[in-house]
Protein backbone atom coordinates (compact mmCIF):
# COMPACT_ATOMS: atom_id res chain seq x y z
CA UNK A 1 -7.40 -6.25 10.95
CA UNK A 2 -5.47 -4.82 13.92
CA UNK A 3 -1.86 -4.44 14.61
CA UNK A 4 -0.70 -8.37 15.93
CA UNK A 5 -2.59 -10.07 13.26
CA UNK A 6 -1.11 -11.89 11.17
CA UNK A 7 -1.99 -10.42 7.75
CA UNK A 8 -4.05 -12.78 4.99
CA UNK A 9 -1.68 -13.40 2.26
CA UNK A 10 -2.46 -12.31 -1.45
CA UNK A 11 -1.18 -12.20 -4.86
CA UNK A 12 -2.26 -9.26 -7.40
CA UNK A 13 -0.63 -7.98 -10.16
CA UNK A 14 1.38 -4.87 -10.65
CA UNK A 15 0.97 -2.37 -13.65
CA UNK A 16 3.33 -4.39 -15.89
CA UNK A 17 1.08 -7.31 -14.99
CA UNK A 18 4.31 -8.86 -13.54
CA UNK A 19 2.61 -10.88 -10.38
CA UNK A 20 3.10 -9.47 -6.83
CA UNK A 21 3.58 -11.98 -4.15
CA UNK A 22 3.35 -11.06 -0.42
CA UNK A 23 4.33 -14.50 1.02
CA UNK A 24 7.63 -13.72 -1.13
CA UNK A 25 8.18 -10.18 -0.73
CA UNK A 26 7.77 -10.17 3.21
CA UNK A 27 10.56 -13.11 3.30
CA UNK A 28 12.73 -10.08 2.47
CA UNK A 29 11.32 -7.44 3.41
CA UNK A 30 9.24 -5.32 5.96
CA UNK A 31 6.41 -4.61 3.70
CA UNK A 32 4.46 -1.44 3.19
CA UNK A 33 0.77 -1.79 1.81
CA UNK A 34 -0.68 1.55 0.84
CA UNK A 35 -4.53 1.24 -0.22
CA UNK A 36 -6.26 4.00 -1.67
CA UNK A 37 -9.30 5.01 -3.44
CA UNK A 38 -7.83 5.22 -7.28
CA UNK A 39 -5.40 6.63 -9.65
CA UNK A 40 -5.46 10.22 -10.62
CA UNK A 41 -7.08 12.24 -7.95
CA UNK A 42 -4.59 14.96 -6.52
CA UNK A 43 -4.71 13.13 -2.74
CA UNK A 44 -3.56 10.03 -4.50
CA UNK A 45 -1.66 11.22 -6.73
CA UNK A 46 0.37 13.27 -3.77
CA UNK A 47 -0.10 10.06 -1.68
CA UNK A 48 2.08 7.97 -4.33
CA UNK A 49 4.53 10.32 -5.19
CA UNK A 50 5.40 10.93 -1.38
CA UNK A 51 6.55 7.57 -1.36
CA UNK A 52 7.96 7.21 -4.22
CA UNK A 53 10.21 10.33 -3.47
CA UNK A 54 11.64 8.23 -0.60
CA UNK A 55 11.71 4.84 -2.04
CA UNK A 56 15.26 5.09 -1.44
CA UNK A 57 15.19 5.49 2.28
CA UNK A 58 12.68 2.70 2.35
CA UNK A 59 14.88 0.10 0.86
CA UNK A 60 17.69 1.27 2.73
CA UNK A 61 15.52 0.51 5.89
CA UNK A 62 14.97 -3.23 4.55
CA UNK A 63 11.16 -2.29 3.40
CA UNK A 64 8.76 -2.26 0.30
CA UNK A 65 5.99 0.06 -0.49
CA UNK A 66 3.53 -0.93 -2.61
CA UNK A 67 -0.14 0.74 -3.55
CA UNK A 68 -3.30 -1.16 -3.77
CA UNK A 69 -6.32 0.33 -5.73
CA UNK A 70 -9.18 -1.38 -7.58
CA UNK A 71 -7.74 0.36 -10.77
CA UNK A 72 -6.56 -1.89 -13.81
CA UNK A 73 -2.90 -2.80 -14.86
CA UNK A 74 -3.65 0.11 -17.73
CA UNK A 75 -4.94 2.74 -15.56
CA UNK A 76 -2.23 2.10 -13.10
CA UNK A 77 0.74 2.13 -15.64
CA UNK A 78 -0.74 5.36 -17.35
CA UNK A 79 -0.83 6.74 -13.76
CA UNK A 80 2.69 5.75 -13.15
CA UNK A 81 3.94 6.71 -16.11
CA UNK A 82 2.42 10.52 -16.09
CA UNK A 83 3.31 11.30 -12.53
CA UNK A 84 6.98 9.43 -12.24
CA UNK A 85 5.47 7.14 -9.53
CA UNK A 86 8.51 3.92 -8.80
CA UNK A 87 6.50 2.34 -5.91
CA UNK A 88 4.55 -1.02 -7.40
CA UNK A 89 1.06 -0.44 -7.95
CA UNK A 90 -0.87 -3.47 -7.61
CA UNK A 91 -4.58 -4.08 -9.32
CA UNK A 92 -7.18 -4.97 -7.35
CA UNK A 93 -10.32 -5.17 -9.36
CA UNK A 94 -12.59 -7.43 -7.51
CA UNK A 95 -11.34 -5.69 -4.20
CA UNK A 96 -11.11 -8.72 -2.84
CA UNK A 97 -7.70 -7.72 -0.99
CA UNK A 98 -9.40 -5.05 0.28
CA UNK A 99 -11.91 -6.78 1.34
CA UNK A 100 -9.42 -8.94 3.35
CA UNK A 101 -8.11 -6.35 4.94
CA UNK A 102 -10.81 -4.70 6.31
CA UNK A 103 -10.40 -1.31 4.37
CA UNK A 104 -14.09 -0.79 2.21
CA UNK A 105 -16.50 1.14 3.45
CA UNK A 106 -19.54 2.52 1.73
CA UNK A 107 -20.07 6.64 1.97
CA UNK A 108 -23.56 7.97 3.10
CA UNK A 109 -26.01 8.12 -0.07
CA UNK A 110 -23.25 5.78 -1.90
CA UNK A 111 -24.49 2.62 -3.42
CA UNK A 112 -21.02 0.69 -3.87
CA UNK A 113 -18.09 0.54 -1.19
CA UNK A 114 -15.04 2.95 -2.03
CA UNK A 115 -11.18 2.03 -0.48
CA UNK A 116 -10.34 3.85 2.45
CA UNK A 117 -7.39 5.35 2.49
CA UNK A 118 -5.44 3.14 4.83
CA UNK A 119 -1.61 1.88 5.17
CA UNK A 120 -0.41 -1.17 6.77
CA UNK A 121 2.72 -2.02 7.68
CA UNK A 122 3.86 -5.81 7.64
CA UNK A 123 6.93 -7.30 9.41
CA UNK A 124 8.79 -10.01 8.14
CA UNK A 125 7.21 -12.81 9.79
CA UNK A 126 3.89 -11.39 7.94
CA UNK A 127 2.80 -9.85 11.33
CA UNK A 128 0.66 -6.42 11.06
CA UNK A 129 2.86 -3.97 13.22
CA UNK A 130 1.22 -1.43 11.97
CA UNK A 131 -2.59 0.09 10.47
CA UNK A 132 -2.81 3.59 9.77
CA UNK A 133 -6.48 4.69 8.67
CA UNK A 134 -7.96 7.82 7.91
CA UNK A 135 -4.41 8.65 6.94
CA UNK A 136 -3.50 12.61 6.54
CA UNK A 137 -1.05 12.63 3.55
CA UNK A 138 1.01 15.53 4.94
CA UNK A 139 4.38 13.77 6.08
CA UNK A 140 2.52 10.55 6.28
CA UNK A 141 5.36 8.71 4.29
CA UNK A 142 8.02 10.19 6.60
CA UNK A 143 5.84 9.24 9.81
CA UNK A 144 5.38 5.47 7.93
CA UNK A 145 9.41 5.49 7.07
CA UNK A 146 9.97 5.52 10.86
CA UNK A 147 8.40 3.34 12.22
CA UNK A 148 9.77 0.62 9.42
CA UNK A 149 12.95 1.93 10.74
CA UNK A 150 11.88 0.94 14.14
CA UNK A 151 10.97 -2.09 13.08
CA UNK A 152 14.58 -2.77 11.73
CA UNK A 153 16.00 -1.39 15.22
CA UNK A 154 14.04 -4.19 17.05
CA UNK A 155 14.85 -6.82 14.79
């Protein structure tokens, strides 16, 4: 997955189970996909509410965030609910998304692969503009918010 691509398309559900549709959501928007490791620990947990504190300024901009993590529908609703988290948080169990997009990777003396934190922004044509790995959560959602804005400039 590099920037150009053209991203795979996917549906997963979110943590009301409601189904999450990329083909439809980039028809109307620029769309933001956050993966990360899983609910609860405090660089996730930062990650997510960073964005959800400026949801608003996203969908001003003509974007969506959403998080991806293996967790379940449960463990992502509990994790919404608790921390005030608005962005959708889609399930990826099988990690088959991630898989797609090129963001597992297996830690040294690890026996399984783990998500790596990564964010990819999608224009509306479904076109990668964007992959952010190894992301550094300080300010990452501002530095993510403009370059969607860019993206809207250039439109």
């Amino acid at each position: 997955m590099a920037p150009g691509c053209v991203a795979p398309l996917f549906a997963l559900p979110d943590a009301d189970m409601a189904p999450f549709d990329l083909r439809d959501a980039i028809s109307q928007n620029v769309v933001v996909l956050c993966f990360y490791p899983r609910d609860g620990t405090p660089a996730c947990t930062r990650q997510a509410i960073e964005f959800s504190d400026h949801e608003s300024d996203f969908s001003a901009a003509g974007a969506v965030v959403v998080g991806i993590s293996p967790d379940d529908c449960l463990t992502h609703a509990a994790f919404r609910d608790e921390h005030g988290i608005s962005i959708r948080l889609l399930s990826d169990p099988d990690m088959e998304v991630c898989r797609l997009y090129g963001v597992l990777h297996r830690r040294e003396g690890c026996e399984r692969d783990i998500v790596r934190r990564t964010t990819v922004v999608l224009d509306r044509a479904g076109v990668v503009r964007h992959l952010i790995d190894d992301v550094q959560l300080r300010g990452h959602a501002a530095e993510v918010l403009k370059l969607v804005r860019e993206i809207a400039r250039n439109r």
